[in-house]
C-alpha atoms as a PDB file:
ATOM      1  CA  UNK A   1       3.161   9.558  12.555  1.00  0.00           C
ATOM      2  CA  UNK A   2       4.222   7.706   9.630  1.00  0.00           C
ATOM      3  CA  UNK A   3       2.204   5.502   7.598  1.00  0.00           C
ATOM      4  CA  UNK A   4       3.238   2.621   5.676  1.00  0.00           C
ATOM      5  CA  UNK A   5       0.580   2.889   2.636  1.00  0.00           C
ATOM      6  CA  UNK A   6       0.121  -0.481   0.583  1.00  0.00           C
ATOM      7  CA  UNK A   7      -0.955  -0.460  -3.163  1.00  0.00           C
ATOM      8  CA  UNK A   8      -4.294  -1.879  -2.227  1.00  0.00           C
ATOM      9  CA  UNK A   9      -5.342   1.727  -0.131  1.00  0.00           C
ATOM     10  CA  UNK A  10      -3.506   3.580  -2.880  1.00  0.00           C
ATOM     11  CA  UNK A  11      -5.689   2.043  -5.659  1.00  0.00           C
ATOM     12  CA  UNK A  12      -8.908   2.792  -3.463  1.00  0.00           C
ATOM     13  CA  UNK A  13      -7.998   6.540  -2.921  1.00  0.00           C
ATOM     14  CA  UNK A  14      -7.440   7.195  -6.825  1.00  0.00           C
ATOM     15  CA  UNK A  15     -10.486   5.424  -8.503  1.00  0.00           C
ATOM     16  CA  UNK A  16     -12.334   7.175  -5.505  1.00  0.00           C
ATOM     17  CA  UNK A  17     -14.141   4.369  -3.764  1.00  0.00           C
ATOM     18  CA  UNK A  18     -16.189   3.810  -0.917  1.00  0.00           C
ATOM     19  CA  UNK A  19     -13.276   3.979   1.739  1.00  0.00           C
ATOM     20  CA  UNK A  20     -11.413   6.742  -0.768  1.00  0.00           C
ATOM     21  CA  UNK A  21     -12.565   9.698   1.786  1.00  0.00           C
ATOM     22  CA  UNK A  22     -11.472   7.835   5.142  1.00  0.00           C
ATOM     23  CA  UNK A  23      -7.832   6.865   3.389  1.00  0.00           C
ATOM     24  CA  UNK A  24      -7.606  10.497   2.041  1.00  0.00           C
ATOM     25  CA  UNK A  25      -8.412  12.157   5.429  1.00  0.00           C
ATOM     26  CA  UNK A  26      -6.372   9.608   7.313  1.00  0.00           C
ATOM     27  CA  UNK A  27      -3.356  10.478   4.908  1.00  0.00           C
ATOM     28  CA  UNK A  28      -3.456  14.317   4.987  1.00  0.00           C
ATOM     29  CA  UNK A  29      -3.254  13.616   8.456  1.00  0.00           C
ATOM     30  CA  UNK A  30      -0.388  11.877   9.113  1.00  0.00           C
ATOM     31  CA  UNK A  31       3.173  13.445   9.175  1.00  0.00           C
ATOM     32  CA  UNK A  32       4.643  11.121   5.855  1.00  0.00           C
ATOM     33  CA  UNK A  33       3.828   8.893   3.669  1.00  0.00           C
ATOM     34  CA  UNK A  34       5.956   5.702   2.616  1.00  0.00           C
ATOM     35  CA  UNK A  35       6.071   2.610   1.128  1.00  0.00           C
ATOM     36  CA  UNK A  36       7.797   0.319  -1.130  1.00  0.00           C
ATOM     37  CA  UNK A  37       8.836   0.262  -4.538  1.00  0.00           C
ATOM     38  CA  UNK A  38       6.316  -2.863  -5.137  1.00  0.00           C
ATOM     39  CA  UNK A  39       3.548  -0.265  -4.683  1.00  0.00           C
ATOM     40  CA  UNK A  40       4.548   1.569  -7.938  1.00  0.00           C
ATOM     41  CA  UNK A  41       4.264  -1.523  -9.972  1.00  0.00           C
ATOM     42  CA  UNK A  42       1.557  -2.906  -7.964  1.00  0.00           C
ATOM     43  CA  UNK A  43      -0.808   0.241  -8.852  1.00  0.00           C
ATOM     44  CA  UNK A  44       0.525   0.611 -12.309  1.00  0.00           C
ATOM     45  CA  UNK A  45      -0.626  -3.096 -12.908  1.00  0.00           C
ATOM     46  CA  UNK A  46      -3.787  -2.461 -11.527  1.00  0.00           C
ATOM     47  CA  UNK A  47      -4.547   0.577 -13.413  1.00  0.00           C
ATOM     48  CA  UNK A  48      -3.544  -1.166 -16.530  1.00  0.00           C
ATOM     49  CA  UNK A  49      -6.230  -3.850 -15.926  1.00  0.00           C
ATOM     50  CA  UNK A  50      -8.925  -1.321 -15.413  1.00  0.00           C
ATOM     51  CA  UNK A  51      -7.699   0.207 -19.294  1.00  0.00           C
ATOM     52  CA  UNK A  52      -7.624  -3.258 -20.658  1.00  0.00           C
ATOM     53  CA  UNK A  53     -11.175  -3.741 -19.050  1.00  0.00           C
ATOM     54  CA  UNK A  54     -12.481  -0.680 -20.684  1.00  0.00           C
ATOM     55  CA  UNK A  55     -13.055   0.347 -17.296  1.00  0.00           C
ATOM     56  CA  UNK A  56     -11.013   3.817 -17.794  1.00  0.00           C
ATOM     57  CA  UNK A  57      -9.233   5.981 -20.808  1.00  0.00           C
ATOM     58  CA  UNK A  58      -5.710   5.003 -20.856  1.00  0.00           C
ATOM     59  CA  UNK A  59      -5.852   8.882 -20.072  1.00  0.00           C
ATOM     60  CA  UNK A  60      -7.538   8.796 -17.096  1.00  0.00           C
ATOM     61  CA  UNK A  61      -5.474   5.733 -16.443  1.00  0.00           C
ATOM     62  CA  UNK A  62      -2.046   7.574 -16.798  1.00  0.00           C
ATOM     63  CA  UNK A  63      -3.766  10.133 -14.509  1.00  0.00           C
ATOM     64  CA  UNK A  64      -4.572   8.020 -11.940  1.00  0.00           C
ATOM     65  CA  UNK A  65      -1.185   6.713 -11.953  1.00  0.00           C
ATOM     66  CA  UNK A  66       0.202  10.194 -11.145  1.00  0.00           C
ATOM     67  CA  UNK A  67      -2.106  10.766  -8.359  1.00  0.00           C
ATOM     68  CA  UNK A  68      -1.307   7.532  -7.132  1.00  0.00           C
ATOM     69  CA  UNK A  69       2.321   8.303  -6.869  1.00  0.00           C
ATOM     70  CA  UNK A  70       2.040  11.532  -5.528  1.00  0.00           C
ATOM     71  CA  UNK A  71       0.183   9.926  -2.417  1.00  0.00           C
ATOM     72  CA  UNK A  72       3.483   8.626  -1.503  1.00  0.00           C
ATOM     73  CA  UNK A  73       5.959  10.989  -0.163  1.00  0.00           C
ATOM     74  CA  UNK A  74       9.027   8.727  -0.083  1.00  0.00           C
ATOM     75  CA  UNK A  75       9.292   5.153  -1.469  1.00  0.00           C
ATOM     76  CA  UNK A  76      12.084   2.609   0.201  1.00  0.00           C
ATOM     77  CA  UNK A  77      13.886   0.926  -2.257  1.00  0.00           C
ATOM     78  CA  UNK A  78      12.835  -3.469  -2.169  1.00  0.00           C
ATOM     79  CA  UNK A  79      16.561  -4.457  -1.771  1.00  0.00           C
ATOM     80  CA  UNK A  80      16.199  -2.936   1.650  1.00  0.00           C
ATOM     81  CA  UNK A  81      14.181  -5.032   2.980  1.00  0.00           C
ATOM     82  CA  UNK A  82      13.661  -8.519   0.144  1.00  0.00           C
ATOM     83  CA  UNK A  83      15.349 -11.011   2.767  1.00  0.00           C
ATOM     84  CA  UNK A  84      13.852  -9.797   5.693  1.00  0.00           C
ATOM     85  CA  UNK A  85      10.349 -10.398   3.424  1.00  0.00           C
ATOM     86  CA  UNK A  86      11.609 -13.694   1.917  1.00  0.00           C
ATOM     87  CA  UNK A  87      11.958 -14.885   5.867  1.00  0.00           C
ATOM     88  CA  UNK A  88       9.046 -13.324   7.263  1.00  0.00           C
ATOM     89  CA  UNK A  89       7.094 -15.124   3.944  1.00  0.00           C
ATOM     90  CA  UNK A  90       8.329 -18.115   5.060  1.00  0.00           C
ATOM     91  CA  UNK A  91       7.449 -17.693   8.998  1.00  0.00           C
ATOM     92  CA  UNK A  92       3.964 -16.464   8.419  1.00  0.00           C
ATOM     93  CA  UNK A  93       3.357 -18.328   5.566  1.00  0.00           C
ATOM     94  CA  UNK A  94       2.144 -15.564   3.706  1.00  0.00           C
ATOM     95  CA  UNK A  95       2.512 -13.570   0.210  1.00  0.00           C
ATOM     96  CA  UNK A  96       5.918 -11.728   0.027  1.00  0.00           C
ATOM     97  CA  UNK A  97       4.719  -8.657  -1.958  1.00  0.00           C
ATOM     98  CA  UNK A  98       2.917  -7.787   1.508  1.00  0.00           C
ATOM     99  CA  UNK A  99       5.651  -8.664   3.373  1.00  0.00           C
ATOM    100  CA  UNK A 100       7.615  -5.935   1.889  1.00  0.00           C
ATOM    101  CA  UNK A 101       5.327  -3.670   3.067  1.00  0.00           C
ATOM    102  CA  UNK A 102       4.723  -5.463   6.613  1.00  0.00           C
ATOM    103  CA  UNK A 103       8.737  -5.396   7.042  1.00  0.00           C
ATOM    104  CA  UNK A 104       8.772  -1.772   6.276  1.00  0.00           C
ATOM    105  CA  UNK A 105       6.034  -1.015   8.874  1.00  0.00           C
ATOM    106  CA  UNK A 106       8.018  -2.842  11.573  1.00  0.00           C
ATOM    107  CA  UNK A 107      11.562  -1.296  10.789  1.00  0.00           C
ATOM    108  CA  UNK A 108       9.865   2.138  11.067  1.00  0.00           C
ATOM    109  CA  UNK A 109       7.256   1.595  13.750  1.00  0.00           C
ATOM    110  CA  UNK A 110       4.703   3.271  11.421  1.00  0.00           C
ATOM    111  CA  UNK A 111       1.424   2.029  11.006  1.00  0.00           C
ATOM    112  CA  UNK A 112       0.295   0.008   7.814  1.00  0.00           C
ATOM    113  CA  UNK A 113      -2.570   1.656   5.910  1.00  0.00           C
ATOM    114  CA  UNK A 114      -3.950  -1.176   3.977  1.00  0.00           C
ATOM    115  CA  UNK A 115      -7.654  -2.863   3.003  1.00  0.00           C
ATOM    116  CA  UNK A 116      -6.523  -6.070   2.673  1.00  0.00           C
ATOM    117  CA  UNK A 117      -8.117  -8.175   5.293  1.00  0.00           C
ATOM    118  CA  UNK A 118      -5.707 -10.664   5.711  1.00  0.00           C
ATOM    119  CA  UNK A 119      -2.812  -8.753   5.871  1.00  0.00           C
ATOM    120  CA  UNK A 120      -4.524  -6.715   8.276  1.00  0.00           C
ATOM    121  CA  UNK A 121      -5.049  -9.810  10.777  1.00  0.00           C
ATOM    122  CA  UNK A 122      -1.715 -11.186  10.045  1.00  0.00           C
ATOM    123  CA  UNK A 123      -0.017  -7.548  11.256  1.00  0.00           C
ATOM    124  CA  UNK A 124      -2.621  -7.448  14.339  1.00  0.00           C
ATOM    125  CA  UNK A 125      -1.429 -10.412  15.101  1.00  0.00           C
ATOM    126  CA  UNK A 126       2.139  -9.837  14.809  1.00  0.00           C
ATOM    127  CA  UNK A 127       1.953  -6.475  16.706  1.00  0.00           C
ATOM    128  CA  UNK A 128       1.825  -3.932  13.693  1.00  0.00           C
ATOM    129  CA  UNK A 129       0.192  -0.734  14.576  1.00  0.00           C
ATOM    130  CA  UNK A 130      -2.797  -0.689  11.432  1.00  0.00           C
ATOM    131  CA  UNK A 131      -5.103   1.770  10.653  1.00  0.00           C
ATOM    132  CA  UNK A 132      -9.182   0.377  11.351  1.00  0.00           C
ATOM    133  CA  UNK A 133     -11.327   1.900   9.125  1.00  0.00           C
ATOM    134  CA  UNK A 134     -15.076   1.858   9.134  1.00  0.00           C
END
């Protein structure tokens, strides 16, 4: 199976929080890991918050960011799929960053591996596979 993983899940697996096990297990088990080239910048941003927070050691930060990456076993490039997200935005009246990651779900029947609850009922909706965790 593939998995679509969004930045969101990523974060959550390498500050190791309360879902961090579930994603982990639910990722080792899955035959590849994708996602788009948002998700890079997405977890570096968020990483860089937690530094400028005092949160984490721009270290531990710049670790993180590693681990983050290496989650991801191939990353699809935005320009593949930025109008299909721009049109989708529109139709569902929702954010386009996600989009890009919705889109890249449905083009590769994977399933979206994501914690953010409204993304989650928009795909449900729409017919994406998602992962449910507990």
């Amino acid at each position: 199976m593939i998995v679509v993983l969004d930045a969101n899940a990523g974060v959550e697996v390498v500050l190791n929080r309360s879902k961090s096990s579930q994603l982990k297990k639910y990722i080792k088990n899955c035959r590849k890991v994708i996602s788009s080239d948002l998700y890079k910048a997405e977890i570096t941003n968020t990483l860089w918050q937690y530094i400028k927070a005092g949160l984490i050691s721009k270290e531990k930060g710049i670790s993180l960011l590693r681990l983050g990456g290496d989650l991801v076993d191939e990353y699809y490039d935005i320009s593949e799929n930025n109008k299909e997200s721009l049109v989708e935005s529109i139709r569902l009246n929702h954010s386009s960053y996600d989009m890009l990651y919705f889109t890249l779900v449905r083009r590769t029947g994977g399933v979206l591996l994501t914690l953010d609850k409204k993304l989650l009922k928009l795909a449900e909706k729409e017919g994406i596979e998602t992962v449910k965790l507990t």
